[in-house]
PDB file of N, CA and C in Angstrom:
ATOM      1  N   UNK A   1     171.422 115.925 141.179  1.00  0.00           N
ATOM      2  CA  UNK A   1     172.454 115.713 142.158  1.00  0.00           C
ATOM      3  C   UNK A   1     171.878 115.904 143.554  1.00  0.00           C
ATOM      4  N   UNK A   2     172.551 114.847 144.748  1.00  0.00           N
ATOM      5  CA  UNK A   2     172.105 115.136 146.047  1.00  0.00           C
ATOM      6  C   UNK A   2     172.521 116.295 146.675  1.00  0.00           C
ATOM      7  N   UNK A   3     172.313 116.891 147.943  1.00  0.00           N
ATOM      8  CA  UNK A   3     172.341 118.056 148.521  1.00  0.00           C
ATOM      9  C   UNK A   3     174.161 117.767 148.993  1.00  0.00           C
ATOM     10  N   UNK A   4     174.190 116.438 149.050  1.00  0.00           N
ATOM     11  CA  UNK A   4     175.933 116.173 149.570  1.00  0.00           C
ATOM     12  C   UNK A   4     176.696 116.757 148.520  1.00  0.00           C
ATOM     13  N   UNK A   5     176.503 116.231 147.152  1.00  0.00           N
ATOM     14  CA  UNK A   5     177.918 116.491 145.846  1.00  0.00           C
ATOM     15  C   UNK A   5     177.364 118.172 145.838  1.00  0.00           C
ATOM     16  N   UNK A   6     176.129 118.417 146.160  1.00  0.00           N
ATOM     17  CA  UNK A   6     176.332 120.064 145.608  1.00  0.00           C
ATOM     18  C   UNK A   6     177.174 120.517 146.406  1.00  0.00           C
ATOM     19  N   UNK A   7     177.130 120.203 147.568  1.00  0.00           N
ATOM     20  CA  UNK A   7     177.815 121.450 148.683  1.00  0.00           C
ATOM     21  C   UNK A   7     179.522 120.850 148.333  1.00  0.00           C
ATOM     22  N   UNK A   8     179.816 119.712 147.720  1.00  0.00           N
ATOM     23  CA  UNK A   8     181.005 119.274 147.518  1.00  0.00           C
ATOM     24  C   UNK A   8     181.550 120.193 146.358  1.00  0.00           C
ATOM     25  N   UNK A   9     180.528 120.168 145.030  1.00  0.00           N
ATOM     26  CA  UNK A   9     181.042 120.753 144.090  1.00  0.00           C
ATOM     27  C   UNK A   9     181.080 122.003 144.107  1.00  0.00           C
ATOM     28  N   UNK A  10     180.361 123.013 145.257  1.00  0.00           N
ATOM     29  CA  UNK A  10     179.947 124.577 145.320  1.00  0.00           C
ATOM     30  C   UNK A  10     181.417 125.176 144.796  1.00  0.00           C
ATOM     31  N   UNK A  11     182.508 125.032 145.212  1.00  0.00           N
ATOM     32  CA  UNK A  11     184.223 125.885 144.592  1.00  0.00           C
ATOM     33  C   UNK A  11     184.608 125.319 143.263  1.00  0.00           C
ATOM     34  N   UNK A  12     183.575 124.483 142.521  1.00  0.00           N
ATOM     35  CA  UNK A  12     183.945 124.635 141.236  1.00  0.00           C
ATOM     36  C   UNK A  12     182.742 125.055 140.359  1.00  0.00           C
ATOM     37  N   UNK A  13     181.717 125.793 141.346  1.00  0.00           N
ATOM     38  CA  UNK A  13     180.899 126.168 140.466  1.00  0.00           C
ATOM     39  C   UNK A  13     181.396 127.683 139.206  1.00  0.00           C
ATOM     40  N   UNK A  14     182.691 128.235 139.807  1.00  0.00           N
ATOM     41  CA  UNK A  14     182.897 129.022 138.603  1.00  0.00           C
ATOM     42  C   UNK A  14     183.814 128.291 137.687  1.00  0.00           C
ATOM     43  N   UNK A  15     183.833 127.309 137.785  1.00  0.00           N
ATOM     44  CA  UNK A  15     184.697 126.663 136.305  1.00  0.00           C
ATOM     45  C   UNK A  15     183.437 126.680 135.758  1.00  0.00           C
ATOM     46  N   UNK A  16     182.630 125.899 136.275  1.00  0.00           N
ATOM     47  CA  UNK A  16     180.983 124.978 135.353  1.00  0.00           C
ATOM     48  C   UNK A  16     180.542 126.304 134.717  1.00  0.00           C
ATOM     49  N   UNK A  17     180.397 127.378 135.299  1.00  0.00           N
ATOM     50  CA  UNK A  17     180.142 128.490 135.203  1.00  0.00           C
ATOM     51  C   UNK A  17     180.581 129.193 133.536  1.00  0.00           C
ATOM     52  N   UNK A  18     182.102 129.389 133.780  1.00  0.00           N
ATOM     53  CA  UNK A  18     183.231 129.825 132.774  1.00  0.00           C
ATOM     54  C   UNK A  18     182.491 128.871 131.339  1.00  0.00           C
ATOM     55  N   UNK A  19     182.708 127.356 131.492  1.00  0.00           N
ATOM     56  CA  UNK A  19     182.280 126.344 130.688  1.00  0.00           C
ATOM     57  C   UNK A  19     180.931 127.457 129.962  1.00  0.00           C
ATOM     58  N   UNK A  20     179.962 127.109 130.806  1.00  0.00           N
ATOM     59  CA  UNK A  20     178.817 127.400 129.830  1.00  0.00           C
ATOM     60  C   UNK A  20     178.632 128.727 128.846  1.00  0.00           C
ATOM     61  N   UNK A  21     179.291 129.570 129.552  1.00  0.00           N
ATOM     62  CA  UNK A  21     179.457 131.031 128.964  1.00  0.00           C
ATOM     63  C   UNK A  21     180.945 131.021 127.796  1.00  0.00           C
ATOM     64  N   UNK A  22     181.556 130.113 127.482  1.00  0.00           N
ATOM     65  CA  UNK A  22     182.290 130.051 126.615  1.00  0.00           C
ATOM     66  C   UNK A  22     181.457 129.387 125.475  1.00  0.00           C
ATOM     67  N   UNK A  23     180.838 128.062 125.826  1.00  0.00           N
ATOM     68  CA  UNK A  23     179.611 127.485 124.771  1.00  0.00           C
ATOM     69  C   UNK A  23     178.555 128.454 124.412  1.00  0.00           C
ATOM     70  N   UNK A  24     178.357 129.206 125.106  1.00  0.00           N
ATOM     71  CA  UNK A  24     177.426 130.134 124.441  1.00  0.00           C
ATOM     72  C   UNK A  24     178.128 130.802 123.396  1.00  0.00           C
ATOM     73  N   UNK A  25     179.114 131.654 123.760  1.00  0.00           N
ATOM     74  CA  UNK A  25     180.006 132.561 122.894  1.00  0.00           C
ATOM     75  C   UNK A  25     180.447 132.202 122.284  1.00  0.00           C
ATOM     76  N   UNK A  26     180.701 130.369 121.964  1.00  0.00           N
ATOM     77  CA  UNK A  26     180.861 129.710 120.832  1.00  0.00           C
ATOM     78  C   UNK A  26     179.610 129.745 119.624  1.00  0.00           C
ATOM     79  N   UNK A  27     178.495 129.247 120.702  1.00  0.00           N
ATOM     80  CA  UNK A  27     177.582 128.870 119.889  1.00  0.00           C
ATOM     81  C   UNK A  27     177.160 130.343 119.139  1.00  0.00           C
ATOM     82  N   UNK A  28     176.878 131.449 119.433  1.00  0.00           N
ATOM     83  CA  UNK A  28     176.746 133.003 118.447  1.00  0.00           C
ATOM     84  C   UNK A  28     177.798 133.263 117.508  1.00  0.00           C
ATOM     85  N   UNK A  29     178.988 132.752 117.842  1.00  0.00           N
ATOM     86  CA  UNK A  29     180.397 133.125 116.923  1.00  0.00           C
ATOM     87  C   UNK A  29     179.639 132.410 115.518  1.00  0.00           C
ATOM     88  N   UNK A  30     179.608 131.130 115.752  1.00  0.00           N
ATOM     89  CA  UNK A  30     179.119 129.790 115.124  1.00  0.00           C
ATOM     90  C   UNK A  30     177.953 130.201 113.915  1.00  0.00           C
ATOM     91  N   UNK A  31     176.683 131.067 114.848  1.00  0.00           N
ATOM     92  CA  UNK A  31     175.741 131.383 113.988  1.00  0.00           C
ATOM     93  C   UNK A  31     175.972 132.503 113.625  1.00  0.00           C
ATOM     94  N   UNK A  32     176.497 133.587 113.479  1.00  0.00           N
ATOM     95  CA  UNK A  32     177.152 134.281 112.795  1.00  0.00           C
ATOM     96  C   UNK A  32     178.289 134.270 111.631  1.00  0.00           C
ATOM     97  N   UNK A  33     178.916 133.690 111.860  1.00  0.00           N
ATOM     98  CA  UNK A  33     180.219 132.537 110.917  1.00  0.00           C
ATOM     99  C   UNK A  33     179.356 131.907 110.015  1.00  0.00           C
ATOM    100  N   UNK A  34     177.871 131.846 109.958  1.00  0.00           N
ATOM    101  CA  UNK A  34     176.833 130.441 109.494  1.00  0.00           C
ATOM    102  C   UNK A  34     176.134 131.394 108.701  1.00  0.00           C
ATOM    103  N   UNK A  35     175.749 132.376 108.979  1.00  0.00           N
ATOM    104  CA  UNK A  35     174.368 133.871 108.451  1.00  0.00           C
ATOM    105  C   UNK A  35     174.189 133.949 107.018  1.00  0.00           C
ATOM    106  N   UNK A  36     173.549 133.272 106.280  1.00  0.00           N
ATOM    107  CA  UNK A  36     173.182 133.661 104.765  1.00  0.00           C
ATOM    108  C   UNK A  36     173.432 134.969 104.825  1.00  0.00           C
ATOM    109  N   UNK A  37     173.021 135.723 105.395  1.00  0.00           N
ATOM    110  CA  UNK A  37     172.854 136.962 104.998  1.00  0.00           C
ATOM    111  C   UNK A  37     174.330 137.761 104.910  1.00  0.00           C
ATOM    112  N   UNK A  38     175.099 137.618 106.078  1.00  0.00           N
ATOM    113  CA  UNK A  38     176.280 137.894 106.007  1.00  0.00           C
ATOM    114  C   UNK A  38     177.383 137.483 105.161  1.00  0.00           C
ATOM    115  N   UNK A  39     177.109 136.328 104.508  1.00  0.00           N
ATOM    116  CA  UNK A  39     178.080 135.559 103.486  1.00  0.00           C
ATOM    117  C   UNK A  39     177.895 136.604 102.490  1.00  0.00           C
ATOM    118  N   UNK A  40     176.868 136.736 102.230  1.00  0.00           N
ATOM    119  CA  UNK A  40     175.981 137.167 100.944  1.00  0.00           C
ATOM    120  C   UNK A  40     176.537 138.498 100.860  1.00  0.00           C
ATOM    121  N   UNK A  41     176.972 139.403 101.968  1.00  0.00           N
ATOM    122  CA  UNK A  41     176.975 140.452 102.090  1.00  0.00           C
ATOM    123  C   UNK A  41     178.807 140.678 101.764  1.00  0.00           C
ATOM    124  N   UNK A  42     179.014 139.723 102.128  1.00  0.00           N
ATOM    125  CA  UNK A  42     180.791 139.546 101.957  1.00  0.00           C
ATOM    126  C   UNK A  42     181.073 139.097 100.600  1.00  0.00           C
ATOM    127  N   UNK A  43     180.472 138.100  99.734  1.00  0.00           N
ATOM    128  CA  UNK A  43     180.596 138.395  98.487  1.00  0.00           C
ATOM    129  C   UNK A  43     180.111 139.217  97.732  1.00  0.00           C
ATOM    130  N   UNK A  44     179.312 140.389  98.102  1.00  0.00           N
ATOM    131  CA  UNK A  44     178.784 141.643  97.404  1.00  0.00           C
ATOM    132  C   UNK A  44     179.886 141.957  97.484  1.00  0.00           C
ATOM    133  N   UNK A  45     180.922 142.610  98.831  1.00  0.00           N
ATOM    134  CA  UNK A  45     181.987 143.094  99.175  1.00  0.00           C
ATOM    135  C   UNK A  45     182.793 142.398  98.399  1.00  0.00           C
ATOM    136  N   UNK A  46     183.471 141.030  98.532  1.00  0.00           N
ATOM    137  CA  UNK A  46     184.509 141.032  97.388  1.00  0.00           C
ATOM    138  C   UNK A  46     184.294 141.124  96.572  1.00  0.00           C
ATOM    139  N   UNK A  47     183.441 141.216  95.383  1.00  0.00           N
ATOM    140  CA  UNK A  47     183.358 141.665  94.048  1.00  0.00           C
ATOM    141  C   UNK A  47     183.286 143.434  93.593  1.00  0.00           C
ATOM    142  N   UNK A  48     183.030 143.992  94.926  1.00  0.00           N
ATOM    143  CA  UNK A  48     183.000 145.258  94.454  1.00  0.00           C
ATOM    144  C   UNK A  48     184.878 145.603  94.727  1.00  0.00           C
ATOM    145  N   UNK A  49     185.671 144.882  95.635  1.00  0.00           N
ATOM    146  CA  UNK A  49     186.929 144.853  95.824  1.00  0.00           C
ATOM    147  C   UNK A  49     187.415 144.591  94.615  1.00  0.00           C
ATOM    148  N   UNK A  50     187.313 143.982  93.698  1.00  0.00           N
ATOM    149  CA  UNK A  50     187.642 143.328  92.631  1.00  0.00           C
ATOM    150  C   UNK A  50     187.887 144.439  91.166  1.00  0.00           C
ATOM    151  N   UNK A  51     186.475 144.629  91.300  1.00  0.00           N
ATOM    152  CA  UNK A  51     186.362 145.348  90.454  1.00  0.00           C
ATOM    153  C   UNK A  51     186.796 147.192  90.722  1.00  0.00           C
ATOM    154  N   UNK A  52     187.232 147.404  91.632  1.00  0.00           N
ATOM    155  CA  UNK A  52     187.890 148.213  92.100  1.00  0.00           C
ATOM    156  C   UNK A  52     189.382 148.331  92.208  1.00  0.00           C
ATOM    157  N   UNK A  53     189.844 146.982  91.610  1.00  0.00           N
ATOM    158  CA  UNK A  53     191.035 146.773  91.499  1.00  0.00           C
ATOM    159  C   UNK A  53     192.027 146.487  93.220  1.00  0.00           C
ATOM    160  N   UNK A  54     191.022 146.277  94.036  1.00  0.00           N
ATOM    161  CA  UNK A  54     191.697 146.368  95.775  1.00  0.00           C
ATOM    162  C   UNK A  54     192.018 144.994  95.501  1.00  0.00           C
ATOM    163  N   UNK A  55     191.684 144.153  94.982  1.00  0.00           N
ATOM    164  CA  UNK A  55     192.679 142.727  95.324  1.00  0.00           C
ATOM    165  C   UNK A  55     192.395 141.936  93.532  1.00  0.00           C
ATOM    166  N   UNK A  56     193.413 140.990  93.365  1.00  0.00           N
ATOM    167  CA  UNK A  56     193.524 140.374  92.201  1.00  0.00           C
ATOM    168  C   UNK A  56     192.327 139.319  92.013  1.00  0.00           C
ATOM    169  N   UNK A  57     192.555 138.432  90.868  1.00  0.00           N
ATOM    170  CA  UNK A  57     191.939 137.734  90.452  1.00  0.00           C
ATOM    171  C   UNK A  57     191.983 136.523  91.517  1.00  0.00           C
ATOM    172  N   UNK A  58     193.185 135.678  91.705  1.00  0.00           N
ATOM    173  CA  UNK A  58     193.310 134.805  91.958  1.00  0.00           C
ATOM    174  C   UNK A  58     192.678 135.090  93.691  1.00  0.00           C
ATOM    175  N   UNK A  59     193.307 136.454  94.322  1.00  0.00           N
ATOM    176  CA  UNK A  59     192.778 136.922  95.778  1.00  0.00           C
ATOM    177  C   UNK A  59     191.066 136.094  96.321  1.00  0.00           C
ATOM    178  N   UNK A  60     190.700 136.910  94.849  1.00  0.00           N
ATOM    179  CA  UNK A  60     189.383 137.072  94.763  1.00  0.00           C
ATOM    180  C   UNK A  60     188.097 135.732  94.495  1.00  0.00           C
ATOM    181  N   UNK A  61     188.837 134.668  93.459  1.00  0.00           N
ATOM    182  CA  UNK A  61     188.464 132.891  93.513  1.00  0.00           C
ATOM    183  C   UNK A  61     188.761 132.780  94.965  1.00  0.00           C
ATOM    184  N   UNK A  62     189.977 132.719  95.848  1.00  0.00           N
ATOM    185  CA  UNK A  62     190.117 131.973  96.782  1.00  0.00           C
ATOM    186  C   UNK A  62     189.199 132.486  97.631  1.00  0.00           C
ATOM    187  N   UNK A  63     188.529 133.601  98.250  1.00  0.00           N
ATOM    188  CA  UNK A  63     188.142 134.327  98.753  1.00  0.00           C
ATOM    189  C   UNK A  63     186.408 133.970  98.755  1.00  0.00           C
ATOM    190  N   UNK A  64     186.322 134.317  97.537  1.00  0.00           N
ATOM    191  CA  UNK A  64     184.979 133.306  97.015  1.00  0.00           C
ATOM    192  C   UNK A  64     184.649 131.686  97.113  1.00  0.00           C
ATOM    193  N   UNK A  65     185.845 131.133  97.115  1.00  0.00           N
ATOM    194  CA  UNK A  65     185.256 129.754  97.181  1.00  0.00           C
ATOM    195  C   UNK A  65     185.375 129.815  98.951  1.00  0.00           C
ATOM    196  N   UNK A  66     185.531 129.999  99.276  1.00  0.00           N
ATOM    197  CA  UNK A  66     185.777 129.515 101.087  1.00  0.00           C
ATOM    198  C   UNK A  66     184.421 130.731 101.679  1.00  0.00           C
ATOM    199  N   UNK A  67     183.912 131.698 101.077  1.00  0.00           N
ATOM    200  CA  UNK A  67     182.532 132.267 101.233  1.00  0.00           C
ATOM    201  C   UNK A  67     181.912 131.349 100.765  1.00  0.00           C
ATOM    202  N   UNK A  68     181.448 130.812  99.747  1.00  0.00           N
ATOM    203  CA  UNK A  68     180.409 129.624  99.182  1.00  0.00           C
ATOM    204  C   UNK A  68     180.503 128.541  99.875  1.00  0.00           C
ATOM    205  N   UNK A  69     181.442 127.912 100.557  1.00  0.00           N
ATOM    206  CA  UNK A  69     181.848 126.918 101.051  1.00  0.00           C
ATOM    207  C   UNK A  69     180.930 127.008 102.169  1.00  0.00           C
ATOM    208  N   UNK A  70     180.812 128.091 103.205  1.00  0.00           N
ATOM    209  CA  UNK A  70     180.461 128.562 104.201  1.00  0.00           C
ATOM    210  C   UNK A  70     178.655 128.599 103.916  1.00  0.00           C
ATOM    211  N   UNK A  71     178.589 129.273 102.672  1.00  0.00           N
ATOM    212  CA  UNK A  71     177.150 129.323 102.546  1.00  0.00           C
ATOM    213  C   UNK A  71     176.425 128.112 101.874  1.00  0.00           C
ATOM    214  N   UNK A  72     177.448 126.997 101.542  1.00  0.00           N
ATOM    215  CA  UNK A  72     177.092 125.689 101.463  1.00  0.00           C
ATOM    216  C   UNK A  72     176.606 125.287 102.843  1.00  0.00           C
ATOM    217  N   UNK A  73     177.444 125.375 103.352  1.00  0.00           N
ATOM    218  CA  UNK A  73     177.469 124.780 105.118  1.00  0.00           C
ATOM    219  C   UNK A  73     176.151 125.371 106.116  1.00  0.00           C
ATOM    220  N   UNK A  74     176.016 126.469 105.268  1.00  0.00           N
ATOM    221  CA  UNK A  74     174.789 127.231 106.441  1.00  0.00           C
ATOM    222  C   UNK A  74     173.403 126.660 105.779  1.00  0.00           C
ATOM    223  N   UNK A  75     173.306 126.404 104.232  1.00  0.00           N
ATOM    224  CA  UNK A  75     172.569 126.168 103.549  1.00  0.00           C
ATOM    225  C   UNK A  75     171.880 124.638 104.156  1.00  0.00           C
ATOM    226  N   UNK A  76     173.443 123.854 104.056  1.00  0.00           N
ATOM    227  CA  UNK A  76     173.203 121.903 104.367  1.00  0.00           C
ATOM    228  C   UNK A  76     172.743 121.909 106.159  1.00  0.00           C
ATOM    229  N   UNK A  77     173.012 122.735 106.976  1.00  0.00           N
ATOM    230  CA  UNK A  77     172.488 123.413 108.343  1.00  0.00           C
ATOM    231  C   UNK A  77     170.986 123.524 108.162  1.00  0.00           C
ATOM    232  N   UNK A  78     171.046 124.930 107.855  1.00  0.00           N
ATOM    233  CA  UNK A  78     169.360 124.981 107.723  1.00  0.00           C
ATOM    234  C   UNK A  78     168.477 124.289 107.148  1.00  0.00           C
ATOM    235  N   UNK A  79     169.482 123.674 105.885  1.00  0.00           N
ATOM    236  CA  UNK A  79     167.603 122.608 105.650  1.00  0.00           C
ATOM    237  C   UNK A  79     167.101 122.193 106.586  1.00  0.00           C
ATOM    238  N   UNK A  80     168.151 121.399 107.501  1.00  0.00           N
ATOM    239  CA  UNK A  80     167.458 120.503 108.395  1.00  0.00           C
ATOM    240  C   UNK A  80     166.330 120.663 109.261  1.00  0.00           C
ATOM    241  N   UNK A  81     166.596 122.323 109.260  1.00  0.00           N
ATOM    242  CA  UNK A  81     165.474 122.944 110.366  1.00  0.00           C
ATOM    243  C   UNK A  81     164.352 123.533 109.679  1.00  0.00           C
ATOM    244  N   UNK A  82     164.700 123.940 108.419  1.00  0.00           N
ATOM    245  CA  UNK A  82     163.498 124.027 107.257  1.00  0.00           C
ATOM    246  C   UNK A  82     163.135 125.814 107.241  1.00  0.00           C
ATOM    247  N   UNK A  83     164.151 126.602 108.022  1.00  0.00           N
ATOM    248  CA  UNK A  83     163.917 128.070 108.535  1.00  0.00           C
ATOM    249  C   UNK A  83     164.994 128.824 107.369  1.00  0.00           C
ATOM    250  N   UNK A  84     166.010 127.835 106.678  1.00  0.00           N
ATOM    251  CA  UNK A  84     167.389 128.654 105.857  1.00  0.00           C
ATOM    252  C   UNK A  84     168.125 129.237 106.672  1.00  0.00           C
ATOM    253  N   UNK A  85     167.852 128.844 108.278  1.00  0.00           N
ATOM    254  CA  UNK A  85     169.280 129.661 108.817  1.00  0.00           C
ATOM    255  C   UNK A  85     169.942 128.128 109.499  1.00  0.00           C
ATOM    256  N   UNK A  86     171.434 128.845 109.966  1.00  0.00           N
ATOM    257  CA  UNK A  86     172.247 127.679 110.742  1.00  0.00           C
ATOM    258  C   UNK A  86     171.350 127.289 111.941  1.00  0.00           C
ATOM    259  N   UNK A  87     171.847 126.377 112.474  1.00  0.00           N
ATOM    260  CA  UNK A  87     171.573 126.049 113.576  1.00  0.00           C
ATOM    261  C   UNK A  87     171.979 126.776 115.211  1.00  0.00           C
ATOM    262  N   UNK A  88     171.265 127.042 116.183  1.00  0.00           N
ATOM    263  CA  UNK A  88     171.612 128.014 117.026  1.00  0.00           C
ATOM    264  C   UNK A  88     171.971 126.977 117.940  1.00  0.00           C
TER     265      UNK A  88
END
């Protein structure tokens, strides 16, 4: 951009601002929400719930398939990058 649109756009530099720092805090939510490791760690957790009697059977399928689902998704992610994690 020329030195004219900057000094034009300078009072919306805290929107542009706001913008990028929300995409960031998207993009970590994202790879976290994505973490083999954390899925993994949440179906350790519901099965020990389970078998503890803290939630039912049916609780416990739904619960599981939408964790696998997730670690499908992080799985079909990372191949692409060839590392097994999501994409950052």
């Amino acid at each position: 951009m020329g030195l004219i649109s900057e000094v034009l756009l300078l009072p919306f530099a805290p929107v542009r601002g706001s913008g990028w720092a929300i995409k960031q805090v998207l993009r970590e939510a994202e790879r976290i929400y994505y973490d083999p490791a954390a899925i993994r760690a949440g179906l350790a957790r519901l099965e020990e719930q389970l078998e503890a009697g803290e939630i039912t059977e049916e609780e416990f399928d739904q619960q599981e398939d939408e964790l696998l689902d997730r670690l499908e998704t992080a799985t079909r992610q990372g191949a692409g990058r060839g590392d097994g994690t999501a994409p950052q």
